[in-house]
Structures are given as structure tokens and as C-alpha cells.
Protein backbone atom coordinates (compact mmCIF):
# COMPACT_ATOMS: atom_id res chain seq x y z
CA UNK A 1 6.75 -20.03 -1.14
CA UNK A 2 4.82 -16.60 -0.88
CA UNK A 3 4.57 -13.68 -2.96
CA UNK A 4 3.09 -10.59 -2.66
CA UNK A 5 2.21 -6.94 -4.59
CA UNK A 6 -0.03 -4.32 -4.47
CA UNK A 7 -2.71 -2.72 -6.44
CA UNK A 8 -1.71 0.39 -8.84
CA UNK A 9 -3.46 3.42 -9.13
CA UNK A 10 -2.74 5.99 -12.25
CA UNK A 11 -1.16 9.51 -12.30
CA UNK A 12 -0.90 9.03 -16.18
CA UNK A 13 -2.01 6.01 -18.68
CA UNK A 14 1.08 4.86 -20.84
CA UNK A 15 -1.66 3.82 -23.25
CA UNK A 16 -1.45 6.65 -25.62
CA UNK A 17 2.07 7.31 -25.30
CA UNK A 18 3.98 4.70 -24.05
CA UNK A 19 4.66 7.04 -20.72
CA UNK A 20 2.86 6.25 -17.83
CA UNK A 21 2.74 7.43 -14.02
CA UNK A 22 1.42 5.43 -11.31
CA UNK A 23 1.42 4.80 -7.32
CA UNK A 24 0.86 2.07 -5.18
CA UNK A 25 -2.22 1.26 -3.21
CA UNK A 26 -2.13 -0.84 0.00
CA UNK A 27 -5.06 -3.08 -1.41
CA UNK A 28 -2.85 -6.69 -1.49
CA UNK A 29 -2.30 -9.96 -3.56
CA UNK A 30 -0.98 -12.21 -1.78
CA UNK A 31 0.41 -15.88 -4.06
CA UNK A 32 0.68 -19.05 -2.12
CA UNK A 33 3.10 -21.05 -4.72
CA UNK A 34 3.42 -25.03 -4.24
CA UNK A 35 5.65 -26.87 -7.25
CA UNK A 36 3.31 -29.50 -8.63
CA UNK A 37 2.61 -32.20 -11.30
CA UNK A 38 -0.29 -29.71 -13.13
CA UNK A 39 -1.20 -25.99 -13.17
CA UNK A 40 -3.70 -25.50 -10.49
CA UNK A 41 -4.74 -21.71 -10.07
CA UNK A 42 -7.66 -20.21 -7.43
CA UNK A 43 -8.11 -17.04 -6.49
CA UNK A 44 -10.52 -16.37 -3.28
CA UNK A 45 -11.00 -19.82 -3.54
CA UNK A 46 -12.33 -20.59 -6.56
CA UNK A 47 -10.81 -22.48 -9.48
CA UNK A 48 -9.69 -19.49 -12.15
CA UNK A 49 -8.54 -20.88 -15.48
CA UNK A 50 -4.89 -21.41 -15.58
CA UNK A 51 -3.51 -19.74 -19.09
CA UNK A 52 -1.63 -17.10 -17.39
CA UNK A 53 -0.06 -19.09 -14.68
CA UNK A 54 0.79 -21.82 -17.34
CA UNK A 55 2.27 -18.87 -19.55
CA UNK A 56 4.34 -17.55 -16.61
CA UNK A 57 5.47 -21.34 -14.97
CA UNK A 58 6.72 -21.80 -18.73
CA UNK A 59 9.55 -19.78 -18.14
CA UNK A 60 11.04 -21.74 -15.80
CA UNK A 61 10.11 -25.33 -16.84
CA UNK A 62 7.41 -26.31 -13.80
CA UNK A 63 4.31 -26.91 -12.95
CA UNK A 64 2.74 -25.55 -9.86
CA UNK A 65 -0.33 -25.13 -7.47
CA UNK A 66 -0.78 -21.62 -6.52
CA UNK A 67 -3.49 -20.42 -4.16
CA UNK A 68 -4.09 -16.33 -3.89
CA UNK A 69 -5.80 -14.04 -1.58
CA UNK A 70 -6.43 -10.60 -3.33
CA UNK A 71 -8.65 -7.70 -2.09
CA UNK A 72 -7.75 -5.51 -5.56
CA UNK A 73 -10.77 -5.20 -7.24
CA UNK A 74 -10.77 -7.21 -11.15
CA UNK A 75 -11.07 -5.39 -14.37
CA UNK A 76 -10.85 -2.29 -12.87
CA UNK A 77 -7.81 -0.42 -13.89
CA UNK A 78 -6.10 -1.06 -10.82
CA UNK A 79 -3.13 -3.18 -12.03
CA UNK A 80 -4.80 -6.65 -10.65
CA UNK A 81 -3.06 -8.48 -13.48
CA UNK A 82 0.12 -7.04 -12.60
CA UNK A 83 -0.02 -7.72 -8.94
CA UNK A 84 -0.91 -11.18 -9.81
CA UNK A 85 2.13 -12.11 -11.92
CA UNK A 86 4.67 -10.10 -9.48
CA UNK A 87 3.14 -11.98 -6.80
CA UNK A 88 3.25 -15.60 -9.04
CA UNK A 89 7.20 -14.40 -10.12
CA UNK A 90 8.31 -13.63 -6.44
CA UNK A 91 6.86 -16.55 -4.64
CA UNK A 92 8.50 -18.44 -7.59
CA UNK A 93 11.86 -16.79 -7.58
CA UNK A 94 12.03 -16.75 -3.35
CA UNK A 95 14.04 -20.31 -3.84
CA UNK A 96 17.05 -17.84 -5.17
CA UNK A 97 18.87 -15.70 -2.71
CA UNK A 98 17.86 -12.22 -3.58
CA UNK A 99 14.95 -10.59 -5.44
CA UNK A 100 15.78 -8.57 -8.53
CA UNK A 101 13.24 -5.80 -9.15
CA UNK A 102 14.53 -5.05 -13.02
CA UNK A 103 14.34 -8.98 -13.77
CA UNK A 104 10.74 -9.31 -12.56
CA UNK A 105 8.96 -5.98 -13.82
CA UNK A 106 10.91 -6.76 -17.24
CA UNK A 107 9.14 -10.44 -16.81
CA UNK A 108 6.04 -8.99 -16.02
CA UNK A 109 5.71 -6.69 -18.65
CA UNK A 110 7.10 -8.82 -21.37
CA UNK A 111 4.37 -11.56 -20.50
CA UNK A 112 1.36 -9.59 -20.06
CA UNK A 113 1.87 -8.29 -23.69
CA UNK A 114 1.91 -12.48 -24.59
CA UNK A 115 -1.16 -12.98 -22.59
CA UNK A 116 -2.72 -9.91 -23.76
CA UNK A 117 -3.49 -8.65 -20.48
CA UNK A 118 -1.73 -5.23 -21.59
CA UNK A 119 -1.00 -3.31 -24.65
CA UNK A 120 1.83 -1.51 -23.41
CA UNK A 121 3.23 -4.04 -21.06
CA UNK A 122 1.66 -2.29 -18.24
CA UNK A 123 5.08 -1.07 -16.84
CA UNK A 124 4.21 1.01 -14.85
CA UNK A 125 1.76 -0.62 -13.51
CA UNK A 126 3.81 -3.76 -12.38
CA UNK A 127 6.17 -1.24 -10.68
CA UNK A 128 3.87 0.36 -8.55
CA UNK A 129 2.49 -2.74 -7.66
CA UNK A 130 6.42 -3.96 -6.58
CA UNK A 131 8.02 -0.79 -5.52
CA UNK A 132 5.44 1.25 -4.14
CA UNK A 133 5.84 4.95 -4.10
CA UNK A 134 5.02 6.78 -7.00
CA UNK A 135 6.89 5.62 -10.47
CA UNK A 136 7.37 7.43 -13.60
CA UNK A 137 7.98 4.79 -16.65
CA UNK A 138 8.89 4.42 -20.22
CA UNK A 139 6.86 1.07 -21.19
CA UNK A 140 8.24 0.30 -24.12
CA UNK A 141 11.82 0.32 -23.04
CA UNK A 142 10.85 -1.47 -19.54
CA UNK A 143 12.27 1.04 -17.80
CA UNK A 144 11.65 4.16 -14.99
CA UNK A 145 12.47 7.67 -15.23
CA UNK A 146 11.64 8.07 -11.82
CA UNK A 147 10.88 6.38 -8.16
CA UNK A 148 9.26 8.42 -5.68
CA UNK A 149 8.27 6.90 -1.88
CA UNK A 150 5.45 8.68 -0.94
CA UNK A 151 2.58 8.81 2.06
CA UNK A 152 -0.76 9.41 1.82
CA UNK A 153 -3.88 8.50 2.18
CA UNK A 154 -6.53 7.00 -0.96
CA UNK A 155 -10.20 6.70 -1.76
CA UNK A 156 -11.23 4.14 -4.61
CA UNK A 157 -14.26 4.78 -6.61
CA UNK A 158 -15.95 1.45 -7.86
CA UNK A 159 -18.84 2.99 -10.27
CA UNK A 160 -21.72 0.58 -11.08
CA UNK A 161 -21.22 0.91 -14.47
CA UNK A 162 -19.07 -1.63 -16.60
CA UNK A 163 -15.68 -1.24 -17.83
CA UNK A 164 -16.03 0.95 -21.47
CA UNK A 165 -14.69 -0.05 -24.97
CA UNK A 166 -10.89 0.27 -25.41
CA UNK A 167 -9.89 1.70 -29.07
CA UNK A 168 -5.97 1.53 -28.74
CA UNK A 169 -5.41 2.70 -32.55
CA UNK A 170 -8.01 5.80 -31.90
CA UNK A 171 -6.04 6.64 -28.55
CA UNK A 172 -2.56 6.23 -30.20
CA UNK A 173 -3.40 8.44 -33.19
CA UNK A 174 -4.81 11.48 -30.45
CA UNK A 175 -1.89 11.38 -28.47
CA UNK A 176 -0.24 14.68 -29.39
CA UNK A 177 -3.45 15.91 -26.96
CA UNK A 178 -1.47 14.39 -23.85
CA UNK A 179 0.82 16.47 -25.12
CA UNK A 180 1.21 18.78 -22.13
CA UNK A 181 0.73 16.53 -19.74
CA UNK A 182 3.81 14.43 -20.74
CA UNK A 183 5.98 17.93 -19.75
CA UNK A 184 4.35 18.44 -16.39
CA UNK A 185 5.19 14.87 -15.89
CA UNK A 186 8.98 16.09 -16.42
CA UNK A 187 8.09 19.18 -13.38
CA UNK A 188 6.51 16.02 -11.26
CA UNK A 189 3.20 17.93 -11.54
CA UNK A 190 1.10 14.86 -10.83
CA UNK A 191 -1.81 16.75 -10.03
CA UNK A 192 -2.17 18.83 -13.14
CA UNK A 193 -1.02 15.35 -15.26
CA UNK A 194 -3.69 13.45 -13.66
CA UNK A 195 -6.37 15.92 -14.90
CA UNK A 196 -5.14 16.33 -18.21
CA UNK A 197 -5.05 12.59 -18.26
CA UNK A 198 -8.73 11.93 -17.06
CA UNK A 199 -10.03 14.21 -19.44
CA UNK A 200 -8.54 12.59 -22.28
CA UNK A 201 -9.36 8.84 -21.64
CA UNK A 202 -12.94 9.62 -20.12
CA UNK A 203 -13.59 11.61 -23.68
CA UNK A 204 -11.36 8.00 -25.48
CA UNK A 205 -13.65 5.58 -23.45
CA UNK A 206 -16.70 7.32 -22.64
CA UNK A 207 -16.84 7.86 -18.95
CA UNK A 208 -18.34 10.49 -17.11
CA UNK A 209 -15.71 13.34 -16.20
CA UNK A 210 -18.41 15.22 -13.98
CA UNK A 211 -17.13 12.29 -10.85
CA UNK A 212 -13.65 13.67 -10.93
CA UNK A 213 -14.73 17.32 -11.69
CA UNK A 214 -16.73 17.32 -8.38
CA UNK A 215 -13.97 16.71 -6.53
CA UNK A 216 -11.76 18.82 -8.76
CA UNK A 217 -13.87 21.64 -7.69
CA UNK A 218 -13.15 21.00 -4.29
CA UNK A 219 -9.47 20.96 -4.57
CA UNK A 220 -9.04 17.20 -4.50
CA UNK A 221 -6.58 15.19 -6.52
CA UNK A 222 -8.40 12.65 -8.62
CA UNK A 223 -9.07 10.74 -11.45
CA UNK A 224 -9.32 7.80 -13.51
CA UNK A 225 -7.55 4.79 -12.58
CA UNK A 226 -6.37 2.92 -15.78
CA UNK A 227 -8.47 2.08 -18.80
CA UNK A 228 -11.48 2.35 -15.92
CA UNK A 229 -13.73 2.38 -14.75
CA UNK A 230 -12.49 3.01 -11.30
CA UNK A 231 -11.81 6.53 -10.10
CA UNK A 232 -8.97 7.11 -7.47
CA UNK A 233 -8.04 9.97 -5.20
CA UNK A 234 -5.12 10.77 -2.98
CA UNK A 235 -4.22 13.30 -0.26
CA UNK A 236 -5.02 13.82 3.43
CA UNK A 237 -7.62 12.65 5.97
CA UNK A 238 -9.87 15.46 4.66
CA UNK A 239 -9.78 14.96 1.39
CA UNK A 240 -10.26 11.72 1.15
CA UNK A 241 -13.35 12.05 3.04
CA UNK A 242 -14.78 14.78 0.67
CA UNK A 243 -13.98 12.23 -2.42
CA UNK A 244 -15.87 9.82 -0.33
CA UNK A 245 -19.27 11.67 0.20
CA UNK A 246 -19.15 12.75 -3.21
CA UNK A 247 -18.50 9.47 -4.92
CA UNK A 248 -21.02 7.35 -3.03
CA UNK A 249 -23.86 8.54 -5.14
CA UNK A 250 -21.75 6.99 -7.68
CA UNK A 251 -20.93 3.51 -6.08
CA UNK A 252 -18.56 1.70 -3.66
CA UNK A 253 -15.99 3.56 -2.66
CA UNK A 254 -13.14 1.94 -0.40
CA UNK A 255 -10.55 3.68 1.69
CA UNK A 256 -6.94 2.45 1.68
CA UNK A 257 -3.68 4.37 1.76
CA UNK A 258 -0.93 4.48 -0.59
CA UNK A 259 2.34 2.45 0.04
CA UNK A 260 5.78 3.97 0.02
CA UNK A 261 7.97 0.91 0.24
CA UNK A 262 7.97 -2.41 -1.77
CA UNK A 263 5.75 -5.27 -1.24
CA UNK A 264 8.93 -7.47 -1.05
CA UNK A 265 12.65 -7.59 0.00
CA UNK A 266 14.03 -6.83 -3.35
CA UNK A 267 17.32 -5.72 -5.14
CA UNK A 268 16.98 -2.26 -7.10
CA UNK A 269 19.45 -2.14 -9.16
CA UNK A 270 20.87 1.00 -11.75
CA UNK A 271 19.39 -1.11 -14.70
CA UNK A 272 15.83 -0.47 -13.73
CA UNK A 273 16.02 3.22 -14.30
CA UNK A 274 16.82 5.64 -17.38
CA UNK A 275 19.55 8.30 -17.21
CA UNK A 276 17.62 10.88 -16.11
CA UNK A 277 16.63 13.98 -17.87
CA UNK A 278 14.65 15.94 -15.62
């Protein structure tokens, strides 16, 4: 049984305010699931310790050997935790006959807060990674606002320096300074909300905002991906190219493309989404 999801870039971070924004990024993971008589996980083939596929196998009473191929970078905020357990939870739950999209984001979500992978659940974050397109969520009630396919094109910034210090209680009690951000999100202003957003968790972390006002100034959409430290930018052949000469002084930067359609045949069902108020 095989699984797969993608990588997750961020429009807004849910961290502050339990809203978050986020679009898929063709970079894969890819979960090669074998039922066993022990927990086996490795990744790129080496031998990872197996607490979070133990935690997720729990659910369902089995043991199993599970071999993955992922090219989305670790620790980096883009959603590699997330595209691992959608990729363990859909290779797992192929043996039904349909994929349900609600049941494994809910899953998802619900165990990376056990694991403590995520503060939030990471929501959003696991639906990007399943659904593709860009997705507007409410992490604490597990659920979207909003599910936009979209095309495009994506350069990811991999800075040489390390991920910074993450003060959840200092970035919940400065939220009301995402304040406008969380109504352009309502307008589906994802450029503007991606700005505001970088600003605010560069200042929270302590990142430098000069490699997304660079290519601010040349009328790129960017910004930071996550909790960092990677920096991600979307839009056409050209711009892509000018976030790419400007962010190699900075460090690796990869080209991908974002993904419009899910990384699996799934079910979408009405449950998945809010009533929608904007």
C-alpha cells in the first residue's frame, strides 16, 4: 500500500490565531506501508525513530514497516510532518474503498498535537499537503473556510541559518497585530496577508525580513514559510526567477510549482468545510 502528499507552503501561520492559509507545493512524500510484526520506519533510507508511526499505527491496532521517499526539506516550515502522516494514513486506509479527506486531515491534526509536532494541529498545513490548491482553515475546529485550485509556479528559499526559537505564549498574546491580515484573508488578498504575516513572525522569531523585502520591492509575492526558516515565493516564470537571483546570496533555493489537485483519489465531503461567511 502507497501513500502520498505534498509539501505546504504558508499564505498565513495559524500560530497566533488559530487561522491559517496555505498552498501546496509539488515537492512529494511518498509512504511505502507493509503490515508487520514491529514498527519499522526509514525515510531516504535510513532508520528514523518510530514514535510517530507507532502513535499513528495505534489507531488502528497494527504494526507496520513503512519505507518513504520525500524530497520536502525537514524542519523547515514546509509541512514535512504533515505530509508524512497523510502519506502514513492513506497508504494505511487504501485497504477501504474510498478515501475520506475530512477523516484524515481531522486524524492528522488531532495526532500531531499528541506528538507535539504542532501547536495548532497544523490544519492547514495537512490540507495543503492533501488537497492542493490554496486552503483557508480554522485549526482549532479542523475545519476550511475555503479551497482554492490554483497554478503557478514556486521558488523555495533554504537560508543557511537554523530554524529560530518558537515563543507560542509571546505570539498568542500579540495577535491582535495580525489583526488586519485576518480581514484581507476574508477579500482572498493573499498577497497583502502574506506580508503582513512575514513581518510579524520574522519580528516573533527573529528572522531577517530584508530576504522577502527584496523581492517585495520587485513586485514578487513572498514570504516566510511556517515557523521558518524557509522563505517561499509564487507567481510566473519571471518572478520566480527574480526570487531566485535574489535569494541565492542567501542559500539554496529550489524551483517547484504549486499543485492544484490532491495528491490522492479522495472523497471531499460538506463536513470538511465551514458555512461560509465571506
Amino acid at each position: 500500500m502507497i501513500g502520498k502528499a505534498y509539501a505546504a507552503g504558508t499564505i498565513l501561520n495559524a500560530l497566533a490565531t488559530g487561522v491559517g492559509c496555505a498552498f501546496g507545493i509539488c515537492l512529494k512524500t511518498t509512504a511505502k506501508l507493509k503490515l508487520d510484526t514491529e514498527n519499522v520506519l526509514i525515510v531516504n533510507g535510513e532508520q528514523r525513530d518510530a514514535k510517530i508511526l507507532d502513535l499513528v499505527l495505534s489507531q488502528f491496532g497494527v504494526k507496520a514497516n513503512v519505507r518513504v521517499k520525500s524530497n520536502i526539506p525537514e524542519q523547515s516550515g514546509l509541512g514535512s510532518s504533515s505530509a508524512l502522516i497523510n502519506a502514513i494514513l492513506c497508504a494505511l486506509l487504501k485497504g477501504r474503498k474510498e478515501l475520506y479527506a475530512y477523516e484524515i486531515l481531522r486524524m492528522n491534526a488531532e495526532l500531531s498535537v499528541k506528538a507535539g509536532i504542532s501547536y495548532t494541529g497544523a490544519f492547514d498545513d495537512a490540507s495543503a499537503s492533501l488537497l492542493g490548491g490554496i486552503v483557508v482553515s480554522d485549526n482549532y475546529k479542523m475545519m476550511l473556510r475555503c479551497w482554492i485550485p490554483k497554478k503557478g509556479r514556486a521558488a523555495i528559499l533554504i537560508p543557511e541559518f537554523k530554524r529560530g526559537k518558537v515563543d507560542w505564549e509571546k505570539i498568542k498574546s500579540r495577535s491582535d497585530r495580525l489583526k488586519n491580515a485576518l480581514e484581507k484573508i476574508k477579500e482572498l488578498k493573499f498577497g497583502e496577508v502574506m506580508v503582513e504575516n512575514t513581518k510579524f513572525y520574522c519580528e516573533m522569531i527573529g528572522y531577517p525580513l530584508e530576504i522577502a523585502e527584496r523581492v517585495w520591492k520587485e513586485g514578487v509575492c513572498c514570504g516566510l514559510s511556517g515557523n521558518g526558516p524557509t522563505f517561499v515565493a509564487l507567481g510566473n516564470r519571471d518572478e520566480i526567477s527574480i526570487a531566485e537571483e535574489i535569494w541565492g546570496e542567501y542559500g539554496k533555493v529550489l524551483r517547484s510549482r504549486l499543485v492544484e489537485s490532491p495528491a490522492e483519489e479522495i472523497v471531499i465531503t460538506e463536513e470538511l468545510f465551514i458555512e461560509q461567511k465571506y
